[in-house]
Structure formats: structure tokens, C-alpha cells
Protein backbone atom coordinates (compact mmCIF):
# COMPACT_ATOMS: atom_id res chain seq x y z
CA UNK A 1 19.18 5.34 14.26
CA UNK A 2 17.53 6.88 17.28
CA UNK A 3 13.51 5.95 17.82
CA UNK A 4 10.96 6.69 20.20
CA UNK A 5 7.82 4.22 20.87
CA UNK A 6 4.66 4.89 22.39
CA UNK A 7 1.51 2.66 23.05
CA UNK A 8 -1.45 3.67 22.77
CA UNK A 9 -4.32 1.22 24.97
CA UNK A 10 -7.54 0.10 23.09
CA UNK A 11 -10.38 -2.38 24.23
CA UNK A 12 -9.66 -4.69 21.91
CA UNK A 13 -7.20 -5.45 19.17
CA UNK A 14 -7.78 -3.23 16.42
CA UNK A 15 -9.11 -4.65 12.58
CA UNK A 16 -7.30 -2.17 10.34
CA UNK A 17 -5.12 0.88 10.88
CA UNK A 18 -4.44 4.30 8.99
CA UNK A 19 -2.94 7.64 9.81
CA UNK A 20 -4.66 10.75 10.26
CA UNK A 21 -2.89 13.77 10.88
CA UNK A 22 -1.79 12.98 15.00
CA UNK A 23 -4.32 10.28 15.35
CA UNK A 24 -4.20 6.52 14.19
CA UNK A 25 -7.72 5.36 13.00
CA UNK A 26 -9.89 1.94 12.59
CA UNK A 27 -12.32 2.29 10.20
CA UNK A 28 -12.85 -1.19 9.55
CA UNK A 29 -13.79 -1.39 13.98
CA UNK A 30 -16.07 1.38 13.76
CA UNK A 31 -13.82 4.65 12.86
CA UNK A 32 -12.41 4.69 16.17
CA UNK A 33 -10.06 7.45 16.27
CA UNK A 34 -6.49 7.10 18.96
CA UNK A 35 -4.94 10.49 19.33
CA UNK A 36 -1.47 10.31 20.12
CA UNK A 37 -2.51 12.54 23.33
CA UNK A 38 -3.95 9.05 24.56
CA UNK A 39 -7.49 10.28 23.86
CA UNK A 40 -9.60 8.20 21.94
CA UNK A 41 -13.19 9.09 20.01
CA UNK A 42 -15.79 6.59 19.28
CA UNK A 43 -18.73 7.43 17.19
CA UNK A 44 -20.36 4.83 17.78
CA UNK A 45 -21.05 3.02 14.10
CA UNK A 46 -20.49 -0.52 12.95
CA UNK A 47 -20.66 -2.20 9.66
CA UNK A 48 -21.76 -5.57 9.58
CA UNK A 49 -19.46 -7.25 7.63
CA UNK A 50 -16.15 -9.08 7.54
CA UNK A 51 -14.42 -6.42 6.08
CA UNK A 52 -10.68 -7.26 7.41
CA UNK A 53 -9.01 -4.18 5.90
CA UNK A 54 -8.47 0.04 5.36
CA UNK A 55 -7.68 2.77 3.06
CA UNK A 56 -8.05 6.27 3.87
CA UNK A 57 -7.72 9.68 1.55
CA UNK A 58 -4.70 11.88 2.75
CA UNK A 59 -7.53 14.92 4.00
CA UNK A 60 -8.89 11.87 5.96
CA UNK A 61 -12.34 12.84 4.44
CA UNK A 62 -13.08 9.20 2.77
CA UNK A 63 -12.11 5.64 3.57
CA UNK A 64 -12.55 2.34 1.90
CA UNK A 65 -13.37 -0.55 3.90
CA UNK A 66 -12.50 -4.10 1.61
CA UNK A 67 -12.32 -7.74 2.36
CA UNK A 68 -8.59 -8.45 1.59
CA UNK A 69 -9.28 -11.50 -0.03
CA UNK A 70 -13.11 -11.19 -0.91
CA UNK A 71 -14.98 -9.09 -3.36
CA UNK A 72 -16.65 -6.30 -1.06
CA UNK A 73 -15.70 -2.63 -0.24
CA UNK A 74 -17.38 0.06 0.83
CA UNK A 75 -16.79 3.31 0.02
CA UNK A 76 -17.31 5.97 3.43
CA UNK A 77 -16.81 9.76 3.93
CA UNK A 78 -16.67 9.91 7.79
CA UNK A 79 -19.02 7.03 8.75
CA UNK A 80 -21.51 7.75 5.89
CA UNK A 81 -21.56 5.17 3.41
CA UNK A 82 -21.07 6.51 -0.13
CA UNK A 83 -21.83 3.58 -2.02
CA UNK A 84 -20.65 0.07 -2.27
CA UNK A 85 -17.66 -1.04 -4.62
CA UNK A 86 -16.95 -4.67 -5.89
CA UNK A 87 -13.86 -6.09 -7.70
CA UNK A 88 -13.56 -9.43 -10.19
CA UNK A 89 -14.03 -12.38 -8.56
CA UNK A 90 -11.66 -14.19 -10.25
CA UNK A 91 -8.25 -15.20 -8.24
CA UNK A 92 -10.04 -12.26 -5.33
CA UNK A 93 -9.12 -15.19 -2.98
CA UNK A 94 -5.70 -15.59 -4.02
CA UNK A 95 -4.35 -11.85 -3.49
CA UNK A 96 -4.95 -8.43 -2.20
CA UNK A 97 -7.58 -6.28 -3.05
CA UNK A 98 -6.50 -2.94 -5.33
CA UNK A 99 -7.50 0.08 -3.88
CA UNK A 100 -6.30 3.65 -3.41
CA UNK A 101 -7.15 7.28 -2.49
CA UNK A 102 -5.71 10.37 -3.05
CA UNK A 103 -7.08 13.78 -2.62
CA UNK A 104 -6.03 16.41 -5.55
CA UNK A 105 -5.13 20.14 -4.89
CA UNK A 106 -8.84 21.02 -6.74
CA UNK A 107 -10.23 19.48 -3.68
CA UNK A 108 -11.24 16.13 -6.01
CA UNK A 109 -10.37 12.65 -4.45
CA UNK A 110 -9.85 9.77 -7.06
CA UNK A 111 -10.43 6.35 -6.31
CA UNK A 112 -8.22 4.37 -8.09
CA UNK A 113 -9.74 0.22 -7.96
CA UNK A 114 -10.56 -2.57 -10.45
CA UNK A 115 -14.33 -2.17 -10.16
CA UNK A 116 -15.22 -4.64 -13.65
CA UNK A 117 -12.08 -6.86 -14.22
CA UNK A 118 -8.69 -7.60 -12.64
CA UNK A 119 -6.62 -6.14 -15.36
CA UNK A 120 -8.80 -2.70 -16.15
CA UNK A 121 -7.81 -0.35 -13.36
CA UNK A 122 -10.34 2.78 -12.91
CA UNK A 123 -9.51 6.05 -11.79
CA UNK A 124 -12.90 7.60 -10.45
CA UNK A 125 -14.45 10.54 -8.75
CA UNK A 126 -15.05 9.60 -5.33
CA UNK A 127 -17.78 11.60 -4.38
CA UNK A 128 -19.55 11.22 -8.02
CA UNK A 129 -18.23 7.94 -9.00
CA UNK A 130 -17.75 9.56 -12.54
CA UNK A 131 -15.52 7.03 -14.89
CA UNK A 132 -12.80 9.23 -15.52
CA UNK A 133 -10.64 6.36 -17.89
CA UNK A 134 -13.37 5.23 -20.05
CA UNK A 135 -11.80 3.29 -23.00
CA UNK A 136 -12.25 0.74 -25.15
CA UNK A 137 -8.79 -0.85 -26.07
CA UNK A 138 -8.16 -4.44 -25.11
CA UNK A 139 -5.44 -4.33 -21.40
CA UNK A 140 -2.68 -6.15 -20.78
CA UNK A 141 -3.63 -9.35 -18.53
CA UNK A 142 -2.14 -7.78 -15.09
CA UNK A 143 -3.59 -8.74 -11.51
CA UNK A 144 -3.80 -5.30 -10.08
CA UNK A 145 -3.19 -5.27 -6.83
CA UNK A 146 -2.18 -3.23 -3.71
CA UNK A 147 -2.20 0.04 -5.15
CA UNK A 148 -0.33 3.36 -4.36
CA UNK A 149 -0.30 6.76 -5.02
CA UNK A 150 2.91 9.20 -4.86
CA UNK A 151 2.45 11.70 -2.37
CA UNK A 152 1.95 14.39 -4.61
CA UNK A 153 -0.30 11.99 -6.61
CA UNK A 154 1.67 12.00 -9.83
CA UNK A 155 1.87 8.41 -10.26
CA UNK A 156 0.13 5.12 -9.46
CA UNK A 157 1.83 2.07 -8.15
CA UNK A 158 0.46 -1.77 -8.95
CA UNK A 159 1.97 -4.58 -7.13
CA UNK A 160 0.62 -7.00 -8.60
CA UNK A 161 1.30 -10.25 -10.66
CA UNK A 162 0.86 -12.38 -14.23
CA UNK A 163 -0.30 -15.28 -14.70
CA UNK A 164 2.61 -18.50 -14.05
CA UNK A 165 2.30 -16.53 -11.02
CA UNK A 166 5.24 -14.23 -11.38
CA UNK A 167 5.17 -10.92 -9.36
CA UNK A 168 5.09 -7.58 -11.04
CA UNK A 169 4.44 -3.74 -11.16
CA UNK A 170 3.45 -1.52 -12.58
CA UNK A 171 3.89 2.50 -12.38
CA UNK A 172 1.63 5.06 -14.74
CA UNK A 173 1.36 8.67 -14.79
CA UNK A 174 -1.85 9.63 -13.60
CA UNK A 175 -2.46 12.82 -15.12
CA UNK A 176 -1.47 11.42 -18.59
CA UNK A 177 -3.65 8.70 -17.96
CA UNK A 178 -6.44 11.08 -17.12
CA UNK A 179 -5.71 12.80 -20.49
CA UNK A 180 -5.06 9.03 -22.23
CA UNK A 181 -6.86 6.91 -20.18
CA UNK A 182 -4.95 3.72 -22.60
CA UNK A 183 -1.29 4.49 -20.65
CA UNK A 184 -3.99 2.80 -17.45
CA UNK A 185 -2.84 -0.56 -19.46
CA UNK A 186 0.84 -0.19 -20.64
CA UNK A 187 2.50 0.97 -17.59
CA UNK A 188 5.32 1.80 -19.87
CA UNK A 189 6.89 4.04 -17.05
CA UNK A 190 8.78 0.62 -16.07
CA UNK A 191 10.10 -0.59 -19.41
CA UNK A 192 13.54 0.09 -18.05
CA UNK A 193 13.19 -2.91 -16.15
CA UNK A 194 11.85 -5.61 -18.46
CA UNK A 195 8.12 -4.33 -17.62
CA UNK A 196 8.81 -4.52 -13.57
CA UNK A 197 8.81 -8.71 -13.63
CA UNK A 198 9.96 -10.52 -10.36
CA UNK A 199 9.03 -6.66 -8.24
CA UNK A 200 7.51 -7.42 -5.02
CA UNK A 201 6.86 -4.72 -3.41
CA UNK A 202 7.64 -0.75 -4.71
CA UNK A 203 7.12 2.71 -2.32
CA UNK A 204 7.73 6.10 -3.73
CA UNK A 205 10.66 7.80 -2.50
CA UNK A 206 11.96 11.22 -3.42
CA UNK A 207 11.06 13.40 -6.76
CA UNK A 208 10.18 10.74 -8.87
CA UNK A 209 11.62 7.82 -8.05
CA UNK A 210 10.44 4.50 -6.77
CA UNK A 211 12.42 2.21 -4.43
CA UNK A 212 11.83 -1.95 -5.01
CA UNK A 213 12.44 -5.18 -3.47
CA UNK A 214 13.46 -7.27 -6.48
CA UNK A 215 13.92 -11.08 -6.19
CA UNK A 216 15.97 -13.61 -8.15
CA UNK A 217 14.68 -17.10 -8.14
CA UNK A 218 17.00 -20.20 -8.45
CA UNK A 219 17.64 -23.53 -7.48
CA UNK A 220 20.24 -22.39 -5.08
CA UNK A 221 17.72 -20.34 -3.50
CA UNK A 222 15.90 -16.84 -3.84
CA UNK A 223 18.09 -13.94 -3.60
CA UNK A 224 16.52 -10.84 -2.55
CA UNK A 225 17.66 -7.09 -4.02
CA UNK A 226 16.72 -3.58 -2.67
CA UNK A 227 16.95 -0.81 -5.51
CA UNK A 228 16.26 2.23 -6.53
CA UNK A 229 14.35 2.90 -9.97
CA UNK A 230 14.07 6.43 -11.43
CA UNK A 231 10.76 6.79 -13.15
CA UNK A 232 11.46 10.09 -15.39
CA UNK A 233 15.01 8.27 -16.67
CA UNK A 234 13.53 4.94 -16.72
CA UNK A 235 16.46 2.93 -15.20
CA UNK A 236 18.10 1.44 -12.08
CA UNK A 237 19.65 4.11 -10.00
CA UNK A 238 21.04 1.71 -7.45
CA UNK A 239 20.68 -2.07 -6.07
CA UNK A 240 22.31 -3.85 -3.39
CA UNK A 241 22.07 -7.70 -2.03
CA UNK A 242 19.28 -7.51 0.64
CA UNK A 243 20.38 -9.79 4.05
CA UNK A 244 17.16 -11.70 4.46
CA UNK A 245 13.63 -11.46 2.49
CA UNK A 246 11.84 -8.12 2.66
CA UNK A 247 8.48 -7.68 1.82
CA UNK A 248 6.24 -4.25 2.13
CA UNK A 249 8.38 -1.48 2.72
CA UNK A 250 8.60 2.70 3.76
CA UNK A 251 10.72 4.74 2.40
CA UNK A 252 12.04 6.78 5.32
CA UNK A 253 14.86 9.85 3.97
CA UNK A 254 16.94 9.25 1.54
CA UNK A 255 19.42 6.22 3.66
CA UNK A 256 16.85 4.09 4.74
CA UNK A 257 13.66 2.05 4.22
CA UNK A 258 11.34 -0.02 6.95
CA UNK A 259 10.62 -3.86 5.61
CA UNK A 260 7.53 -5.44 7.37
CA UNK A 261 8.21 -9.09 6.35
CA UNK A 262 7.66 -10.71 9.68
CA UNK A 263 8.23 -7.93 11.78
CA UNK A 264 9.60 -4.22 11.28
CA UNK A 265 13.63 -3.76 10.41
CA UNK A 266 15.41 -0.82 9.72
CA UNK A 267 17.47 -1.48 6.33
CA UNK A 268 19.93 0.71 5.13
CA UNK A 269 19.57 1.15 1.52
CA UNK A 270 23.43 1.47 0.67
CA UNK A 271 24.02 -1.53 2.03
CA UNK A 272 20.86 -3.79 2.47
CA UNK A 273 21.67 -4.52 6.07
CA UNK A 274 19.47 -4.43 9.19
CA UNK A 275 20.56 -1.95 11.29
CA UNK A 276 17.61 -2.04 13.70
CA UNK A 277 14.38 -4.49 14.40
CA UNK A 278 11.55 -4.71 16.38
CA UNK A 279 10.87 -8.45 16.37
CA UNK A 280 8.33 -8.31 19.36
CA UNK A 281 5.61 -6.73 16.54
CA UNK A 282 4.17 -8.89 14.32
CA UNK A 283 3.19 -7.80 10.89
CA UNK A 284 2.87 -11.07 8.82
CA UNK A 285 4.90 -13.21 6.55
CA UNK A 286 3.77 -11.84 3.43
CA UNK A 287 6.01 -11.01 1.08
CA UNK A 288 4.13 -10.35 -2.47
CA UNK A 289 0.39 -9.30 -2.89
CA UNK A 290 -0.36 -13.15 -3.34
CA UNK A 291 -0.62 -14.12 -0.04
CA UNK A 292 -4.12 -16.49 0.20
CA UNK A 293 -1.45 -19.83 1.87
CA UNK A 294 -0.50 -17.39 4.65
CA UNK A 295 -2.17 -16.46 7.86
CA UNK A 296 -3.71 -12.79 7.97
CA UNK A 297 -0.93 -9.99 9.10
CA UNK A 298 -1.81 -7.56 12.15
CA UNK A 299 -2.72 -4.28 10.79
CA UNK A 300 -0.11 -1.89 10.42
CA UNK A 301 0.01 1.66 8.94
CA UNK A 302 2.93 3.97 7.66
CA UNK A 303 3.16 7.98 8.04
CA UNK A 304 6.71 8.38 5.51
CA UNK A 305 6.15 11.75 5.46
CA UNK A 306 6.81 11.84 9.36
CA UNK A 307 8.93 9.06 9.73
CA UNK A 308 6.75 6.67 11.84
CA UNK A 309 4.43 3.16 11.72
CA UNK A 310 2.31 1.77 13.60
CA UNK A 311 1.21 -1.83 14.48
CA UNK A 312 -1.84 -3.04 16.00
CA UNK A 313 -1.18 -5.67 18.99
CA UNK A 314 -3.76 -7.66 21.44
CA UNK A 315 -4.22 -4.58 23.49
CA UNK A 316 -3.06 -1.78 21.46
CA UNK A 317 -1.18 -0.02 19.34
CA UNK A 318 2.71 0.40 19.02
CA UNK A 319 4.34 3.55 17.50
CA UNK A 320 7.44 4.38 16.42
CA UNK A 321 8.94 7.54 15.14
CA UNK A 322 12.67 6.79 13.57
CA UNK A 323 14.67 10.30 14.48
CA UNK A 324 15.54 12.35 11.58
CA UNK A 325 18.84 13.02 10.36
């Protein structure tokens, strides 16, 4: 597949990374915004803490700022600080923090986090912080973690893990779960799969279906599976033998997905081969959200919707737009 790559020049190695619109930002380093156009704005804000990572809303109205493997987030809309957010401390120094945006047609954006305990996930209103999933039944012991929305913010994502440690997700409905805030804790959408056990990593591709990296553990060795899971039928669509371990992923069309174990490759998803890598761009060894014996990852950020990532460097940033077919 045909690419183009661009690099944009910074000042210093950016902390965190996320799209918005034709610009790449780094909230975490001050909000710095790179156009594309090579221009950059700097408003001129810091916040004095080691927060080490990014989330952004899709309007690019809000942002959360979090320590990946800490306690602390901070909740912004532009550079104004909202209010501040915490998570459990219990295992926060083993895996990733769970956060997520996503702004609604009404003009509402919901936070989705663990703000009390690492198995209750929230869904709140960012600008109110109104509960929106009170409830008072007893959740299924789940370490949310590196939480997702859909693009058309139908469903939440949790890849996560149980206790032994074995790595999990979980998928629920969010509107239902606005209407039943309980389906927040039986993430029943994935019973098709014995509950989404041994799931590394999920990303939402077309309609309603979510594409996994699956792994099967043995004495022999790991074996590593890329699928396809469709969450209205509940079942496996597709799943192939992936080449080599694959980690975070983007679903880009419907033939391909980008794996960021290591460094970005091009997989196709009939097949599970690499057809193209960028090994010169480093984006971590990381494979699961449990990830506290490995050394922190260079930020990177992923547009699906336009078919590019991007991947902070010493000096910059690197950008890549696939072609489309």
C-alpha cells in the first residue's frame, strides 16, 4: 500500500500526542498545537506535574491529562482546568490508566473513567461531572483499562485484565447503559467469546464490529491471532494466525489494520502478514494494558477515520497517511 510521510519539527520531543482536525496536539507539553501546514501555536501554559499521557474529545473542546501509571488526571477544556480526576490506587502502577471522551450529537461530552474503584466504570458529564450510571449492584472484578469509544459513540471498549493476570475486554452499549447503568458491569456484548479472556488489544472497525488481537498461551510458545468479532451477532466473523506479536492496533478500511508493538506494520487482516513497516519509529514494546516491567512508549496518536498516525521522535513528529483504496 502506497503512503506518504511528513515531519513536522518541534523544540523538543513531544510528552503526549492527539489529533485534531489537521493539527497534531500536546496537551500534556503545554497544548502545543503542529498544523500540518508546518505552523505551530503555543499558548503558553504548563501544568506542573508528571502527567506522561493524553486524551482528547473528538470536537477537540476537552482533554484529559493522566499519569499512565499513577493516580492523577486532570480534566481541561482548552487550557482551563475543569477539575481534577483520580482513579483506585490499587494495581494504578501495574497498568494503564482508563479514560475516554466522546462528544454526543446533543453537544454533551461523556467522560467515561474509574473515578472510585478499578472495576466500577463511570460514564459522566464532562462539563457538570453529573454521575450518569449511579447504581448500587455489586461489579464484576475487571481492571478497566485503556478505554475506547466507537466513533459514533455506540459502544465502549475495556482492555483490561482479571486477576491471575489474564488479559481481557470488555464491550457495552453505552446508551443502554445510560438507560441501565448495571450492563456498565456485565459487558455481556462479548459472551460470544467466553467473556473476551486472553483479548489484548480491540479497535472498532466498521458498523458494529470490533477487530482483536487474541493470544494463545502454551508451553510451545504464545501464538498470536488477528480477528474480527461482530458485536450485534455476538460471534467471530473471521481469525487468522498473526506472523509476529501485535499489540495496539488501527483499523484502517476494511483489508487492513496498523499494529504498534515495537514499531508501526501494516498487517493485512486476511492473512495476518506484514505487508509494510516502519521500524525506524519507535512506539514501545507493550503489548497488553499491563505494561509497569516495560520502558515508557513514545507517544503516538491514530486518525482511522483518515487513514494516518503519528509518532513523536527526539525532534519531531512523523506522519503517515496509508493511501486509500
Amino acid at each position: 500500500m502506497d503512503f506518504q510521510r511528513q515531519t513536522l519539527k518541534t523544540r523538543s520531543a513531544v510528552t503526549s500526542l492527539c489529533w485534531s482536525g489537521e493539527a497534531l496536539v500536546d496537551p500534556v507539553g503545554g497544548a502545543v498545537r503542529y498544523h500540518l501546514d508546518g505552523t505551530t501555536f503555543d499558548p503558553h501554559v504548563r501544568f506542573a506535574y508528571r502527567f506522561d499521557r493524553a486524551v482528547m474529545s473528538p470536537d477537540g473542546r476537552y482533554s484529559v491529562l493522566y499519569e499512565a501509571l499513577g493516580t492523577a488526571g486532570l480534566l481541561l477544556e482548552g487550557t482551563r482546568v475543569v477539575r481534577q480526576l483520580q482513579r483506585d490506587f490499587y494495581q494504578a502502577n501495574v497498568y494503564d490508566y482508563p479514560v475516554a471522551l466522546h462528544s454526543l450529537p446533543s453537544g454533551r461530552t461523556l467522560l467515561a473513567h474509574c473515578p472510585e474503584s478499578y472495576c466500577v466504570l463511570e460514564l459522566e458529564d464532562v462539563e457538570t461531572g453529573e454521575r450518569l450510571t449511579k447504581r448500587t449492584n455489586e461489579p464484576v472484578d475487571f481492571f478497566h483499562s485503556r478505554l475506547q469509544f466507537s466513533p459514533d459513540g455506540r459502544y465502549l471498549l475495556s482492555a483490561g485484565w482479571i486477576w491471575h493476570p489474564v488479559d481481557a475486554v470488555s464491550v457495552v452499549d453505552v446508551h443502554r447503559a445510560l438507560e441501565d447503568p448495571a450492563a456498565l458491569d456485565r459487558g455481556d456484548l462479548m459472551d460470544g467469546v467466553e467473556q473476551g479472556l486472553f483479548f489484548l488489544s480491540g479497535a472498532f472497525g466498521a458498523r458494529d464490529t470490533l477487530v482483536f488481537v487474541r493470544v494463545n498461551e502454551s508451553r510451545d510458545g504464545d501464538t498470536f491471532f488477528l480477528g474480527t468479532y461482530s458485536l450485534s451477532e455476538r460471534k467471530v466473523l473471521s481469525e487468522v494466525t498473526l506472523e509476529e506479536p501485535a499489540g495496539p492496533l488501527m483499523v484502517v478500511g476494511s483489508e487492513h489494520v496498523v499494529d504498534f508493538h515495537q514499531h508501526p506494520k501494516l498487517v493485512e487482516r486476511a492473512t495476518g502478514r506484514v505487508v509494510q513497516r516502519w521500524p525506524d519509529l519507535s512506539t514501545g514494546l507493550a503489548l497488553s494494558s499491563i505494561r509497569h516491567h516495560l520502558p515508557a512508549a513514545p507517544p503516538f496518536a491514530m486518525d482511522p477515520a483518515n487513514r494516518r498516525f503519528a509518532v513523536g521522535t527526539a525532534d519531531g513528529i512523523e506522519v503517515i497517511t496509508l493511501a486509500a483504496r
